[in-house]
Protein backbone atom coordinates (compact mmCIF):
# COMPACT_ATOMS: atom_id res chain seq x y z
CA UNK A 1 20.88 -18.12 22.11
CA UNK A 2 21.18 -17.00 18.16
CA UNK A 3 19.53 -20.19 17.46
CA UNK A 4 16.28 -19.35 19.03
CA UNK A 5 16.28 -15.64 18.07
CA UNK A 6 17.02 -17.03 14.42
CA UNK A 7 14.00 -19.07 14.68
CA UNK A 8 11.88 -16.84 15.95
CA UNK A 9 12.77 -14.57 13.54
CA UNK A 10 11.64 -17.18 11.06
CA UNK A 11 8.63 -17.64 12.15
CA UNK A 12 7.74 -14.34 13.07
CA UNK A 13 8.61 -13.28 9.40
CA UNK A 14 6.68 -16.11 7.55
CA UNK A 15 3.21 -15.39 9.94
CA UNK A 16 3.98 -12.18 8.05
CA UNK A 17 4.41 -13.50 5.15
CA UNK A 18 0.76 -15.31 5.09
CA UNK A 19 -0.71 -12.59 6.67
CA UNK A 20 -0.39 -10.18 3.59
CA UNK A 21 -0.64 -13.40 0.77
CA UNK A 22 -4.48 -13.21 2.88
CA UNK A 23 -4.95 -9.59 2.35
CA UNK A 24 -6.30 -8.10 -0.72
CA UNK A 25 -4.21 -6.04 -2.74
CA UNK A 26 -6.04 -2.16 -2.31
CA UNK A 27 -5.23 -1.10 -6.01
CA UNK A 28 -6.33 -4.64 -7.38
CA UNK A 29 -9.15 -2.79 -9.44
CA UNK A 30 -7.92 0.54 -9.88
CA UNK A 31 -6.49 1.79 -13.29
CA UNK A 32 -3.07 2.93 -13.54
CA UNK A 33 -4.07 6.64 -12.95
CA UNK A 34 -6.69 5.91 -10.25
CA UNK A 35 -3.49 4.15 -8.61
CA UNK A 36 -1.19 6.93 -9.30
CA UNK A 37 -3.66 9.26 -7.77
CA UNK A 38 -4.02 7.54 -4.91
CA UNK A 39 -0.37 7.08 -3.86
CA UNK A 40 -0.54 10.35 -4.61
CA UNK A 41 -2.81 11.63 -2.07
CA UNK A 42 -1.10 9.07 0.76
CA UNK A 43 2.31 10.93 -0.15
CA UNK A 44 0.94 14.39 0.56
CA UNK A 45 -0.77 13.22 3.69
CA UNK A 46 2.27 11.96 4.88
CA UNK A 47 4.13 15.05 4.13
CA UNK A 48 1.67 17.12 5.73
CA UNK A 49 2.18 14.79 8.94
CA UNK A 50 5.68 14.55 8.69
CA UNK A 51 5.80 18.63 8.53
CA UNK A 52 3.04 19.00 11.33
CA UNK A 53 5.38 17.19 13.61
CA UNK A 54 8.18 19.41 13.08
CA UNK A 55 6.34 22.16 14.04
């Protein structure tokens, strides 16, 4: 029974795996800043979420 979990494990992880090596990296062709910025901006929004939820 571990067996097949472990393998299925396995292969759910490496469909993962190729599934982001396909997708294109979002900051790819932003600067350093434009990058900082951005993660930035996703932080805060995920504050603001996290907080709206408490509420």
């Amino acid at each position: 029974m571990q067996n097949k979990k472990a393998k299925e494990a396995k292969r759910r992880w490496e469909k993962l795996c190729r599934s982001i090596a396909q997708k294109r990296n979002p900051f790819a062709e932003m600067s350093k800043e434009q990058v900082i910025k951005e993660l930035r901006r996703t932080r805060e929004k995920l504050w603001e979420e996290k907080l709206a939820s408490r509420t």
